[in-house]
N, C-alpha and C. Protein backbone atom coordinates (compact mmCIF):
# COMPACT_ATOMS: atom_id res chain seq x y z
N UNK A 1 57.01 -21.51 -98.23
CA UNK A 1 56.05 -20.43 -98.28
C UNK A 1 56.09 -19.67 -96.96
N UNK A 2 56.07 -18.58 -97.10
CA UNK A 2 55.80 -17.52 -96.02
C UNK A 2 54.66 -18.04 -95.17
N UNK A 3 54.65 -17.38 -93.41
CA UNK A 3 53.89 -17.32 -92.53
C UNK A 3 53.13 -16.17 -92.91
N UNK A 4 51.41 -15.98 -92.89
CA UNK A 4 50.78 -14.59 -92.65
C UNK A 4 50.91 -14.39 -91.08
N UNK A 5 50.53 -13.61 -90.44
CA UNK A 5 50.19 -13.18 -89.10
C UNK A 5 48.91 -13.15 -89.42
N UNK A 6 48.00 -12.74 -90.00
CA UNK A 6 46.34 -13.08 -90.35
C UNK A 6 46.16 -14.60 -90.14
N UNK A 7 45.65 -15.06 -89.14
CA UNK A 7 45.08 -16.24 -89.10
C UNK A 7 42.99 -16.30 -89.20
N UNK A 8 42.73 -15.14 -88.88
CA UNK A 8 41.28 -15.03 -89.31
C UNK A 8 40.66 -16.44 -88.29
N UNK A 9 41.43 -16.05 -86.96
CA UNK A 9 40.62 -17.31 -86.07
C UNK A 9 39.93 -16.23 -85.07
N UNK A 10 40.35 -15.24 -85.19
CA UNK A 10 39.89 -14.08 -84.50
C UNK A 10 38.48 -13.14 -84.54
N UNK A 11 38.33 -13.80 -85.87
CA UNK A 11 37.00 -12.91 -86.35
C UNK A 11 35.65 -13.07 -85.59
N UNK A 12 35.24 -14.53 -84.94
CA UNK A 12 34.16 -14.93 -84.02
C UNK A 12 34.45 -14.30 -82.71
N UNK A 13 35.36 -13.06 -82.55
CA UNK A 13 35.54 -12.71 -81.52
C UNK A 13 36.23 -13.41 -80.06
N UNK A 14 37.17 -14.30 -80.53
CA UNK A 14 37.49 -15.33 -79.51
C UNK A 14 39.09 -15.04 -79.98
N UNK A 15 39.50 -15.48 -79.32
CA UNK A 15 41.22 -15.64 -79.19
C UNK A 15 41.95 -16.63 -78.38
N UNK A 16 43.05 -16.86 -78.98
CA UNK A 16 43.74 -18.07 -78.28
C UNK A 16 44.80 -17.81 -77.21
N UNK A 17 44.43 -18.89 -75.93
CA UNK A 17 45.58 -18.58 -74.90
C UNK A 17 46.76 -19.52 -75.64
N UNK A 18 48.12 -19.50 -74.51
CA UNK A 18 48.98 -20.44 -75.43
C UNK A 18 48.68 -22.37 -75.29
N UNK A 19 47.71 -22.18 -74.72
CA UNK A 19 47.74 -23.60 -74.57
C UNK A 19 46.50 -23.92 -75.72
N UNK A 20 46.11 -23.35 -76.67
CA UNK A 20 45.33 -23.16 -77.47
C UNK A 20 43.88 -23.16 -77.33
N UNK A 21 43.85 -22.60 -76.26
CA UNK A 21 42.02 -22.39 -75.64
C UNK A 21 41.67 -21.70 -76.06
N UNK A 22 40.27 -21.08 -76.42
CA UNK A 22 39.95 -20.21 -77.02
C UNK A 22 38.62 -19.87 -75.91
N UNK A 23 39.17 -17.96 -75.92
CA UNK A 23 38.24 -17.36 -74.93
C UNK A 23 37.89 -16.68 -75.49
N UNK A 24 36.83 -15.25 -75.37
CA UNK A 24 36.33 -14.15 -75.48
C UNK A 24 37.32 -13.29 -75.70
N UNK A 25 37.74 -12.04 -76.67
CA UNK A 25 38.50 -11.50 -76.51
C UNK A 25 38.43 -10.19 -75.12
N UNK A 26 36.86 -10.26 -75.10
CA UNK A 26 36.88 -9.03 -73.68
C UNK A 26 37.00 -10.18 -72.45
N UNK A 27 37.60 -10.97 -72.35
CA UNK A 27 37.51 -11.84 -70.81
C UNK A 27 39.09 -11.16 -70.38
N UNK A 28 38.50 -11.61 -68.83
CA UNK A 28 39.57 -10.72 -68.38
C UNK A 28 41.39 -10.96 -68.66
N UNK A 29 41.47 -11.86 -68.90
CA UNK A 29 42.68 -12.69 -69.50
C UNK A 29 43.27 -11.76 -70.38
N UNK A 30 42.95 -11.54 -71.64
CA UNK A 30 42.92 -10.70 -72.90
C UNK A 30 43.40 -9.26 -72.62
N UNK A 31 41.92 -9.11 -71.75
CA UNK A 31 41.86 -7.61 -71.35
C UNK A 31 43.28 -6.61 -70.66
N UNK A 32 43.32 -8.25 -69.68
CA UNK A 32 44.85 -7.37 -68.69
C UNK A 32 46.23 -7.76 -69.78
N UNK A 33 46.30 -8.45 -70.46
CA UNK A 33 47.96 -8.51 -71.81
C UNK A 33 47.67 -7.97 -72.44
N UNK A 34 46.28 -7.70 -72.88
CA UNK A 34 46.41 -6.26 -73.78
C UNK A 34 46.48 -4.95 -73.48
N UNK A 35 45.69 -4.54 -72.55
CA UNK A 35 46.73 -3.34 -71.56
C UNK A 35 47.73 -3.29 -71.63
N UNK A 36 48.67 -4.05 -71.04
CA UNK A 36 49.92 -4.11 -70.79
C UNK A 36 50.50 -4.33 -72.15
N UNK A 37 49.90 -4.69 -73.41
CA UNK A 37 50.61 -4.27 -74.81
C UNK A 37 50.75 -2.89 -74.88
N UNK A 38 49.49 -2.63 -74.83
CA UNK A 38 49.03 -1.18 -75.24
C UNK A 38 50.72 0.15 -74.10
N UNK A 39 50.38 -0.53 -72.58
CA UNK A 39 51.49 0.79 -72.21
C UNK A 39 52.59 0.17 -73.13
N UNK A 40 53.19 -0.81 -73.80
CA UNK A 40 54.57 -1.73 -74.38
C UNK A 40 54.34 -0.36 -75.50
N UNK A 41 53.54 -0.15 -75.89
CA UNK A 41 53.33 0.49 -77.30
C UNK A 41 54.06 1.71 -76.88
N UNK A 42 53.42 2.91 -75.72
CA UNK A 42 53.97 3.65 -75.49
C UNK A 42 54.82 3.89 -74.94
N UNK A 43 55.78 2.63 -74.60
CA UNK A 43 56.86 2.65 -73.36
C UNK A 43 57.97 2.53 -74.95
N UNK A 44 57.82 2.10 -76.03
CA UNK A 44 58.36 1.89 -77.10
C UNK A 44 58.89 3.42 -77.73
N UNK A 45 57.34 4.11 -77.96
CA UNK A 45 57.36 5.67 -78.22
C UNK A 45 58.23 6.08 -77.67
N UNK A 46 58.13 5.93 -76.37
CA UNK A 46 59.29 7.24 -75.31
C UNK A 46 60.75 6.66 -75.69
N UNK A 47 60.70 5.20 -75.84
CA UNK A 47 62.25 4.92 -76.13
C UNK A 47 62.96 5.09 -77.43
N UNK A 48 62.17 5.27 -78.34
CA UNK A 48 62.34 5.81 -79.95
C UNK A 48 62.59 7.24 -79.46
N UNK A 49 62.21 7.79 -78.62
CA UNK A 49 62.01 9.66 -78.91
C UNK A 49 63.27 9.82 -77.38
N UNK A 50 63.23 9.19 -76.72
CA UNK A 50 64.46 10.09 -75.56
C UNK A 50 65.69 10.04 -76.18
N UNK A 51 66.17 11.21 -75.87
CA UNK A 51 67.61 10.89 -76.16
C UNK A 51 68.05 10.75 -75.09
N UNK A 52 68.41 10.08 -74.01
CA UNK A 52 68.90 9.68 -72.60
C UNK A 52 69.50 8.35 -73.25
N UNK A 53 70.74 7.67 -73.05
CA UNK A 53 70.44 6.03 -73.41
C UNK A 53 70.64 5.53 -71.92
N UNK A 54 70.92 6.20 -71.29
CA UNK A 54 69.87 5.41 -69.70
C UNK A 54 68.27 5.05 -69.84
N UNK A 55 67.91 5.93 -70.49
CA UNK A 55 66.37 5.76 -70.03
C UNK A 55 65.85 4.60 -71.12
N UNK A 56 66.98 4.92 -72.23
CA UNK A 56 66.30 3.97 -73.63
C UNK A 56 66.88 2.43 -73.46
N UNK A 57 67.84 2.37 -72.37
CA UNK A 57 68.28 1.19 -72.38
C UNK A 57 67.40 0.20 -71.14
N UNK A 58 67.15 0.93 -69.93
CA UNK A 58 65.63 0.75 -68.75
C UNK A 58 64.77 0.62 -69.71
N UNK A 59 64.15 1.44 -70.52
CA UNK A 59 62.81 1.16 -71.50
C UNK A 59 63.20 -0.23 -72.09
N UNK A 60 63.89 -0.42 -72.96
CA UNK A 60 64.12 -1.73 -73.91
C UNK A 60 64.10 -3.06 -72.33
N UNK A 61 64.93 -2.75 -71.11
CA UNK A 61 64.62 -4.01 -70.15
C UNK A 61 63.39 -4.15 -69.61
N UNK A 62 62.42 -3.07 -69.88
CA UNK A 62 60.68 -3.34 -69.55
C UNK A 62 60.52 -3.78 -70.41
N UNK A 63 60.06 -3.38 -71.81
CA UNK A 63 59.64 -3.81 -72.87
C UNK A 63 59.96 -5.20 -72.80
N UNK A 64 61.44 -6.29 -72.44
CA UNK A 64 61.46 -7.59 -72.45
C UNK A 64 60.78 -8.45 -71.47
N UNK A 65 60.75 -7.49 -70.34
CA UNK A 65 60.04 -7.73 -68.64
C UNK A 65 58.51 -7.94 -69.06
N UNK A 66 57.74 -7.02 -69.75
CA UNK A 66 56.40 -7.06 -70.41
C UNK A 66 56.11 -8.04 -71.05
N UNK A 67 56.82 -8.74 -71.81
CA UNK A 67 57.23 -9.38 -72.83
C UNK A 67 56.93 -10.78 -72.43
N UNK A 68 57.76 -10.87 -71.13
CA UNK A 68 57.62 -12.44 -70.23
C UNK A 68 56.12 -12.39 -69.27
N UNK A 69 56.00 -11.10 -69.13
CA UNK A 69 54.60 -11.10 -67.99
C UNK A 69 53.35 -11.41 -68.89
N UNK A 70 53.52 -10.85 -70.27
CA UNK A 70 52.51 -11.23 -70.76
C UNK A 70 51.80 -12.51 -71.43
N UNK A 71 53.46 -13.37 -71.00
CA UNK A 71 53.57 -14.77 -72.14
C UNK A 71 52.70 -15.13 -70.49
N UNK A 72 53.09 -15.01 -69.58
CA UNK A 72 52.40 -15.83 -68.33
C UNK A 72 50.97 -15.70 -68.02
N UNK A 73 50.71 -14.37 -68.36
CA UNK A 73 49.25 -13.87 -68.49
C UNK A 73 48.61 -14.44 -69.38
N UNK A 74 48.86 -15.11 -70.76
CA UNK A 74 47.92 -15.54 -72.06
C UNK A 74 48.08 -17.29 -71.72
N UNK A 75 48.88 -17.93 -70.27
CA UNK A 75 49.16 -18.97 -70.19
C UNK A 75 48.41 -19.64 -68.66
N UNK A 76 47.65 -20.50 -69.20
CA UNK A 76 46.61 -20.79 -67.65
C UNK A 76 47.41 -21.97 -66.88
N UNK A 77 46.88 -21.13 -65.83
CA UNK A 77 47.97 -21.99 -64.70
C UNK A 77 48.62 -23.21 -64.84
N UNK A 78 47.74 -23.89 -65.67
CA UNK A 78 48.24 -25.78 -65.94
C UNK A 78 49.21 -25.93 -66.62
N UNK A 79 49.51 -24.78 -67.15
CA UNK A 79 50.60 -24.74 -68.56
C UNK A 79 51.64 -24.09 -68.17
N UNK A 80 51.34 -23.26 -67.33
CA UNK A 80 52.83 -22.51 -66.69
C UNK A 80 54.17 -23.24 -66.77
N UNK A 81 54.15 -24.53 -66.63
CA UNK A 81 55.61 -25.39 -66.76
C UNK A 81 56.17 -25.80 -68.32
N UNK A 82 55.37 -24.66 -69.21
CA UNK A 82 55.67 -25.14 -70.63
C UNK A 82 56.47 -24.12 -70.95
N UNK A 83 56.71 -22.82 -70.27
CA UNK A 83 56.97 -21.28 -70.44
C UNK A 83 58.61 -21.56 -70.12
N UNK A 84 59.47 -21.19 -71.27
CA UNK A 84 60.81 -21.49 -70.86
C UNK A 84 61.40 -20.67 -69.99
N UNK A 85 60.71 -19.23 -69.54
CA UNK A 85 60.88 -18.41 -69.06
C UNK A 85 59.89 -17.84 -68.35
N UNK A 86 60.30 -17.02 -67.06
CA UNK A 86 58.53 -16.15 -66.18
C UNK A 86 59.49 -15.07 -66.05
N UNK A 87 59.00 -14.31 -65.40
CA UNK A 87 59.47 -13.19 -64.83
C UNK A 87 59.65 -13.63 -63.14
N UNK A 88 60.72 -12.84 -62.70
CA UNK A 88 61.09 -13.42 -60.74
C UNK A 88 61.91 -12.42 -60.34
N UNK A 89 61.75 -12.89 -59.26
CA UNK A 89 62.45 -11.72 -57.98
C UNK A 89 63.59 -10.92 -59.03
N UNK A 90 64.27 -11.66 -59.98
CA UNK A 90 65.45 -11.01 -60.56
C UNK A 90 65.28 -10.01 -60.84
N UNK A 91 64.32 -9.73 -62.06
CA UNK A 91 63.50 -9.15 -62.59
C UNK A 91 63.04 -7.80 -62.43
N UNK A 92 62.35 -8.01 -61.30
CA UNK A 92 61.57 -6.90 -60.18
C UNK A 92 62.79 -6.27 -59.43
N UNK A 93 63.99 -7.07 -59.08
CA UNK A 93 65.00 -6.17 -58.31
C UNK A 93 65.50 -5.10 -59.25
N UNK A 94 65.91 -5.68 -60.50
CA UNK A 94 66.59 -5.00 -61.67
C UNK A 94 65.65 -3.43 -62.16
N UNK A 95 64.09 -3.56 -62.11
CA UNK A 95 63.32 -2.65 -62.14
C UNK A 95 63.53 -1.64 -60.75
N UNK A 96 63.77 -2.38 -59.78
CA UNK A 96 63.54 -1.48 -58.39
C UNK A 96 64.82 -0.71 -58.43
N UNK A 97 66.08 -1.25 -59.27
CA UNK A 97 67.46 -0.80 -59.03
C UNK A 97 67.74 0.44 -60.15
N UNK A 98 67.26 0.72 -61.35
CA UNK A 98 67.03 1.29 -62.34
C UNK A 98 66.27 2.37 -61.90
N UNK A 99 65.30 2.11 -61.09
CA UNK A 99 64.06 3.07 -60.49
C UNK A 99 64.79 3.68 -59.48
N UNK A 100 65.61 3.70 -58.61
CA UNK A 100 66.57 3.92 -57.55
C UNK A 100 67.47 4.80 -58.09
N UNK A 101 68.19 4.80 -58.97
CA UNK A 101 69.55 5.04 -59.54
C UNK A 101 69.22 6.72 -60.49
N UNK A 102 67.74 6.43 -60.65
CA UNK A 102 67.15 7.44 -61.54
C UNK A 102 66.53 8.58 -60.44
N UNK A 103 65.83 7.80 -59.20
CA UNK A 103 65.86 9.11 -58.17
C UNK A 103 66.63 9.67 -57.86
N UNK A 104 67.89 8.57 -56.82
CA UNK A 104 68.57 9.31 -56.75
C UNK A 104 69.15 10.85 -57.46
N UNK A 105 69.32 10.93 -58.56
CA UNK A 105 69.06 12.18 -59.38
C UNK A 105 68.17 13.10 -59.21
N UNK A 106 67.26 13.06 -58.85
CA UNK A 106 66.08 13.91 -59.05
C UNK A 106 65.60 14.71 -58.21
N UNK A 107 65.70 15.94 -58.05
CA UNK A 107 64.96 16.90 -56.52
C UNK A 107 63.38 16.90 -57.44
N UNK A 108 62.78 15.72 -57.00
CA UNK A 108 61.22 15.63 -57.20
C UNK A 108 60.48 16.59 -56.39
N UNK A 109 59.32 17.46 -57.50
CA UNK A 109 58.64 18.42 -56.68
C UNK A 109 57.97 17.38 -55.66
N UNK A 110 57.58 18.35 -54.58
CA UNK A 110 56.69 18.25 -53.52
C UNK A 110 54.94 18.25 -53.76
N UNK A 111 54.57 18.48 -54.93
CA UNK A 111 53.51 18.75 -55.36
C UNK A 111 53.20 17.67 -56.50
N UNK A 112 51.73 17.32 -57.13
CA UNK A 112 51.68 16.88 -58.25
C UNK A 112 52.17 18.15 -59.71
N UNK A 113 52.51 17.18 -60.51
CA UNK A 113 53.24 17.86 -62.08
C UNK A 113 52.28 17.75 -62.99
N UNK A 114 52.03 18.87 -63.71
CA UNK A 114 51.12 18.88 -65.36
C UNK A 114 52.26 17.91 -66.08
N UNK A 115 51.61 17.12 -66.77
CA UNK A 115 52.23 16.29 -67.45
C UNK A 115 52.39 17.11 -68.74
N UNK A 116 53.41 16.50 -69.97
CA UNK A 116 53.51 17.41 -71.25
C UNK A 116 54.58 18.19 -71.47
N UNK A 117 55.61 18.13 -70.32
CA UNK A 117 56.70 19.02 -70.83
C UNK A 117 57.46 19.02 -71.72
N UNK A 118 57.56 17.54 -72.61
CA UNK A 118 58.32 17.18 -73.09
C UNK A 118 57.35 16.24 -74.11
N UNK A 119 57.46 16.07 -75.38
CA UNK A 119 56.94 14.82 -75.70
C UNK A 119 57.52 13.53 -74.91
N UNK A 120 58.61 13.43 -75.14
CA UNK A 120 59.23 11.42 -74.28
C UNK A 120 58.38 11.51 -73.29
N UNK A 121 58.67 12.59 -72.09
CA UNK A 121 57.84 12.27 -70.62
C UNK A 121 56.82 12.10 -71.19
N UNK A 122 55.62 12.72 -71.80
CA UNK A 122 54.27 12.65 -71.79
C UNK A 122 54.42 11.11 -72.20
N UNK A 123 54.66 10.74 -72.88
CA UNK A 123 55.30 9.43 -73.51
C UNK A 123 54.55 8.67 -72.36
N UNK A 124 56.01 8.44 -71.81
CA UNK A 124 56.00 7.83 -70.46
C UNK A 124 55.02 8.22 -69.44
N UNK A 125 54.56 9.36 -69.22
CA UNK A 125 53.04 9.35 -68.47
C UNK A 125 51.76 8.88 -69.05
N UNK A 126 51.74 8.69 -70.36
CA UNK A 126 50.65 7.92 -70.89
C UNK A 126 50.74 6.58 -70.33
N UNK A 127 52.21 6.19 -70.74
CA UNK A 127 52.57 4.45 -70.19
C UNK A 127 52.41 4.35 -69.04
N UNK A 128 52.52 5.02 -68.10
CA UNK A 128 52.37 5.18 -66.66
C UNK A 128 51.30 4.77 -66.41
N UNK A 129 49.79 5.44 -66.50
CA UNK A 129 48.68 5.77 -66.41
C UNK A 129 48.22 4.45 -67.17
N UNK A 130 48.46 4.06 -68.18
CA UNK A 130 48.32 2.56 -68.92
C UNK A 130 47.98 1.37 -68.08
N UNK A 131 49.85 1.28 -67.58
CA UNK A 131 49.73 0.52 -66.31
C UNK A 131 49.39 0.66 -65.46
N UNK A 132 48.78 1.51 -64.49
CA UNK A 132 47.91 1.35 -63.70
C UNK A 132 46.67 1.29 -64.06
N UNK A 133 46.26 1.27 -65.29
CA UNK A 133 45.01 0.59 -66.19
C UNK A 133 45.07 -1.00 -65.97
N UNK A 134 46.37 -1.27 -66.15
CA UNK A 134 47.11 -2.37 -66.17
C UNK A 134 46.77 -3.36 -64.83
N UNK A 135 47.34 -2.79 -63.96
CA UNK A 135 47.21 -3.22 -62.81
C UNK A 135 45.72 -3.50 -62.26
N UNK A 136 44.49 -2.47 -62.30
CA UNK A 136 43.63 -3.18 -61.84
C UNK A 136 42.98 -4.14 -62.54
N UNK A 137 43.30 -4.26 -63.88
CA UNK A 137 42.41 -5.33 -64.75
C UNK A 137 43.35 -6.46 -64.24
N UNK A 138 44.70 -6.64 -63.61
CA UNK A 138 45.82 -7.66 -63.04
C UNK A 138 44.47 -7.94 -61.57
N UNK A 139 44.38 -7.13 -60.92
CA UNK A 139 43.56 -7.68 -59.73
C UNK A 139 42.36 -8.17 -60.10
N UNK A 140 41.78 -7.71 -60.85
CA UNK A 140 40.48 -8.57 -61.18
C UNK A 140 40.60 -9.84 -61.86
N UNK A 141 41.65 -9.90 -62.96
CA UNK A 141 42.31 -11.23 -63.53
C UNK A 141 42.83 -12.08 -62.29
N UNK A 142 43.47 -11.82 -61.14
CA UNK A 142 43.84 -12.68 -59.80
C UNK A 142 42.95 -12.94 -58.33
N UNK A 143 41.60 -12.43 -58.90
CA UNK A 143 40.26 -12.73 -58.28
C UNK A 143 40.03 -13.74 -58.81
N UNK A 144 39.59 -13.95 -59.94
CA UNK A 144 39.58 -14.81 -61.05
C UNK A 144 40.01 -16.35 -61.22
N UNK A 145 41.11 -15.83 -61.18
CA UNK A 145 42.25 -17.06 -61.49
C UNK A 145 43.59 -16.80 -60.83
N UNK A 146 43.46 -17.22 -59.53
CA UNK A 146 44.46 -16.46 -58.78
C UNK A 146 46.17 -16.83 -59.85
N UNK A 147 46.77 -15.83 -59.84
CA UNK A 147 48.35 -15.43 -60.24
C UNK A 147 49.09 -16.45 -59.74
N UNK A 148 49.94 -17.78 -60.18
CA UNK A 148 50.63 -18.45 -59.50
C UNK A 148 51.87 -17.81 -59.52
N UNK A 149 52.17 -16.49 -60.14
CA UNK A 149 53.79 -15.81 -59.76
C UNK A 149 53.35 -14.37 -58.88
N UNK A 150 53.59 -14.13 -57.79
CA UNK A 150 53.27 -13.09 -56.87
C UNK A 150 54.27 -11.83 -57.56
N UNK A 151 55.13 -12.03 -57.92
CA UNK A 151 56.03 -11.20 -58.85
C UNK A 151 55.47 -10.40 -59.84
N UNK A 152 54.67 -10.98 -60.74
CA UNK A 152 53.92 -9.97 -61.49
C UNK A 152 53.09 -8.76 -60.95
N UNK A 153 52.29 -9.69 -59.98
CA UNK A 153 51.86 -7.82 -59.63
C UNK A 153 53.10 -6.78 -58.75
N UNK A 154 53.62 -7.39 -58.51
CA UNK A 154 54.41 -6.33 -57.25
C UNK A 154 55.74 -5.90 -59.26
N UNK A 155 55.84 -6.62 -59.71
CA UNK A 155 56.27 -5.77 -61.04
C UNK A 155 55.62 -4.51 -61.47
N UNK A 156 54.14 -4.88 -61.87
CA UNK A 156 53.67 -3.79 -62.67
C UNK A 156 53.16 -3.36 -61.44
N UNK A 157 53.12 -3.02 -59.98
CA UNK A 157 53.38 -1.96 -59.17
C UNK A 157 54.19 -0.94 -59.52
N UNK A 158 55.53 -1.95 -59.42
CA UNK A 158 56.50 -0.80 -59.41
C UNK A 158 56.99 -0.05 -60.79
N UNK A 159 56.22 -0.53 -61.81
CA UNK A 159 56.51 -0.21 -62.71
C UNK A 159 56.07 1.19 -63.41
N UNK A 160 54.61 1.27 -62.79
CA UNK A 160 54.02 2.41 -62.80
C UNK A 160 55.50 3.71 -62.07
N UNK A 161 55.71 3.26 -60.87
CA UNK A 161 56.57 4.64 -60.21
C UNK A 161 57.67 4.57 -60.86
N UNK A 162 58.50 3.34 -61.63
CA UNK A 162 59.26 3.94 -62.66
C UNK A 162 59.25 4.71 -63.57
N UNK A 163 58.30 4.56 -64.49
CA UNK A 163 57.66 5.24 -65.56
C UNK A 163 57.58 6.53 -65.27
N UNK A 164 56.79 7.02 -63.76
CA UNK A 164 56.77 8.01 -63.27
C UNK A 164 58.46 9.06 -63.21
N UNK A 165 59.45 8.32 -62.55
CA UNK A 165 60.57 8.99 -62.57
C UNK A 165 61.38 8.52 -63.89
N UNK A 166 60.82 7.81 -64.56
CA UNK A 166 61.76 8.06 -65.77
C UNK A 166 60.90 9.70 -66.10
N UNK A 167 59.92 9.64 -66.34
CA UNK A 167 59.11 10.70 -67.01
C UNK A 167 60.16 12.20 -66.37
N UNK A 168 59.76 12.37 -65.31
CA UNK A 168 60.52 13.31 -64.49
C UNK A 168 61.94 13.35 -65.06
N UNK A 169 62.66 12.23 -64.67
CA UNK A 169 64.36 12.31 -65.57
C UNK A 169 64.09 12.56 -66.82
N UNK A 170 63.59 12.63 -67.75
CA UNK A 170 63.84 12.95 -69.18
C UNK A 170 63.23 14.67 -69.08
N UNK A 171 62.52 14.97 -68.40
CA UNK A 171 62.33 16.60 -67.60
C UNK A 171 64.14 16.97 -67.69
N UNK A 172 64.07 16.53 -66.50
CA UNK A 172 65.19 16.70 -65.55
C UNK A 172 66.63 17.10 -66.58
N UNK A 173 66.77 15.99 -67.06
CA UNK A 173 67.72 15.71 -67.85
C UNK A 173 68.07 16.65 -69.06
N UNK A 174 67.04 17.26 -69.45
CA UNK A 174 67.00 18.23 -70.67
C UNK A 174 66.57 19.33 -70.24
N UNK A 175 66.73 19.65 -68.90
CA UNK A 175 66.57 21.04 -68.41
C UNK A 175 65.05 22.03 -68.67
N UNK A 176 64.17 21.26 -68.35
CA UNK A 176 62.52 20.95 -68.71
C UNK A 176 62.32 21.49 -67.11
N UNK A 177 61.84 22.47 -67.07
CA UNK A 177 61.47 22.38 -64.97
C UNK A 177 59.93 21.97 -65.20
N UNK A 178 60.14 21.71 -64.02
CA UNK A 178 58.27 20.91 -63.59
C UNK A 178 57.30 21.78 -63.53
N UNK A 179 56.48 21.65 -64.27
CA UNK A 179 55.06 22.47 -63.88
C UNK A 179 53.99 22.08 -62.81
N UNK A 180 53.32 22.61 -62.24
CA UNK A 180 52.69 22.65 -60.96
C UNK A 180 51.17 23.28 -61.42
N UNK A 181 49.74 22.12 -60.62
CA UNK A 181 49.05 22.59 -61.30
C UNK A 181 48.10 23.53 -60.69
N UNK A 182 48.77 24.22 -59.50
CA UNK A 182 48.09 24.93 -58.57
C UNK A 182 48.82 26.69 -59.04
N UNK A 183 49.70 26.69 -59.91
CA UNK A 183 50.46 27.83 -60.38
C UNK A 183 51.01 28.07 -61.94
N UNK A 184 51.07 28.83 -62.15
CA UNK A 184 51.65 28.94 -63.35
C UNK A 184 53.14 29.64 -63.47
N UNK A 185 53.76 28.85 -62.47
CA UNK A 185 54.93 29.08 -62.22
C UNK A 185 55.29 27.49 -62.44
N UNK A 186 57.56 27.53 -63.02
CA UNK A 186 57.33 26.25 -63.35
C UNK A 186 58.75 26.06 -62.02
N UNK A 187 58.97 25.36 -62.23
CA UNK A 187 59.82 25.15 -60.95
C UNK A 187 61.09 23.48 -61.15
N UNK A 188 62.23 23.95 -61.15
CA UNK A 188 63.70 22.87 -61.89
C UNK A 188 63.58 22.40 -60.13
């Protein structure tokens, strides 16, 4: 017989970490992996809609990067040695090197950009803006219950300023110039 995904353990408003605890779904635990679903959702969008396969192939290595941060996030510290996998320095270099490779390219304005030039970028500036949704519900979750991988936050740091210059490269890339929100002039 088939698996449902409806388990209806959810309905008392509680949810399970992986070690099968059951918390609040607004505790901060919840709060910060579901964020960080939520930008997965739109970091997904932009990679369905760019046509770059640089950018769609960086998107698909967050989306797996998310993937591991969040299995560590729904997993309390005692259990951490059950996780066949975390996220580590590897990880975060591979993001910083992707993020690098994509400036390089880019004569980034000097100014802040109206977001929207493009559906993908807006995409990716929603996801942007997500994660740094992301990130402070991460600091209040490591007040909390301090983070035994220091890697995760300095990840979804840098993950935000990726997002940011992917957004810009998929501009860039399709000959989109930047808008400026002090003018209505647009500027490549």
């Amino acid at each position: 017989m088939k698996k449902s995904i409806t388990t209806k353990k959810g309905d008392s408003g509680k949810t399970g970490l992986l070690d099968n605890t059951r918390i609040s779904k607004y505790d901060i635990r919840p709060e910060t992996y579901g964020t960080l679903d939520e930008a997965a959702a739109f970091i997904g969008l932009a990679r369905a809609k760019s046509s770059l396969d640089e950018i769609r192939k960086a998107l698909r290595t967050v989306l797996i990067h998310i993937y591991l941060i969040n299995a560590e996030l729904a997993c309390p510290a005692e259990f951490l040695d059950k996780l066949k996998k975390k996220i580590t320095p590897a990880e975060l270099s591979k993001l910083e090197e992707q993020a690098s490779l994509i400036e390089a390219k880019l004569d980034l304005p000097a100014k802040f950009v109206i977001y929207g030039q493009s559906e993908t970028s807006a995409c990716l500036d929603i996801a942007r803006a997500v994660v740094r949704r992301a990130e402070r519900r991460l600091a209040e979750l490591n007040q909390q219950h301090p983070l035994q991988n220091p890697t995760i936050s300095a990840y979804i740091n840098r993950l935000s300023d990726a997002l940011y210059l992917f957004a810009r490269y998929e501009e860039f890339a399709n000959n989109i110039p930047f808008a400026h929100p002090d003018t209505n002039r647009t500027e490549v």
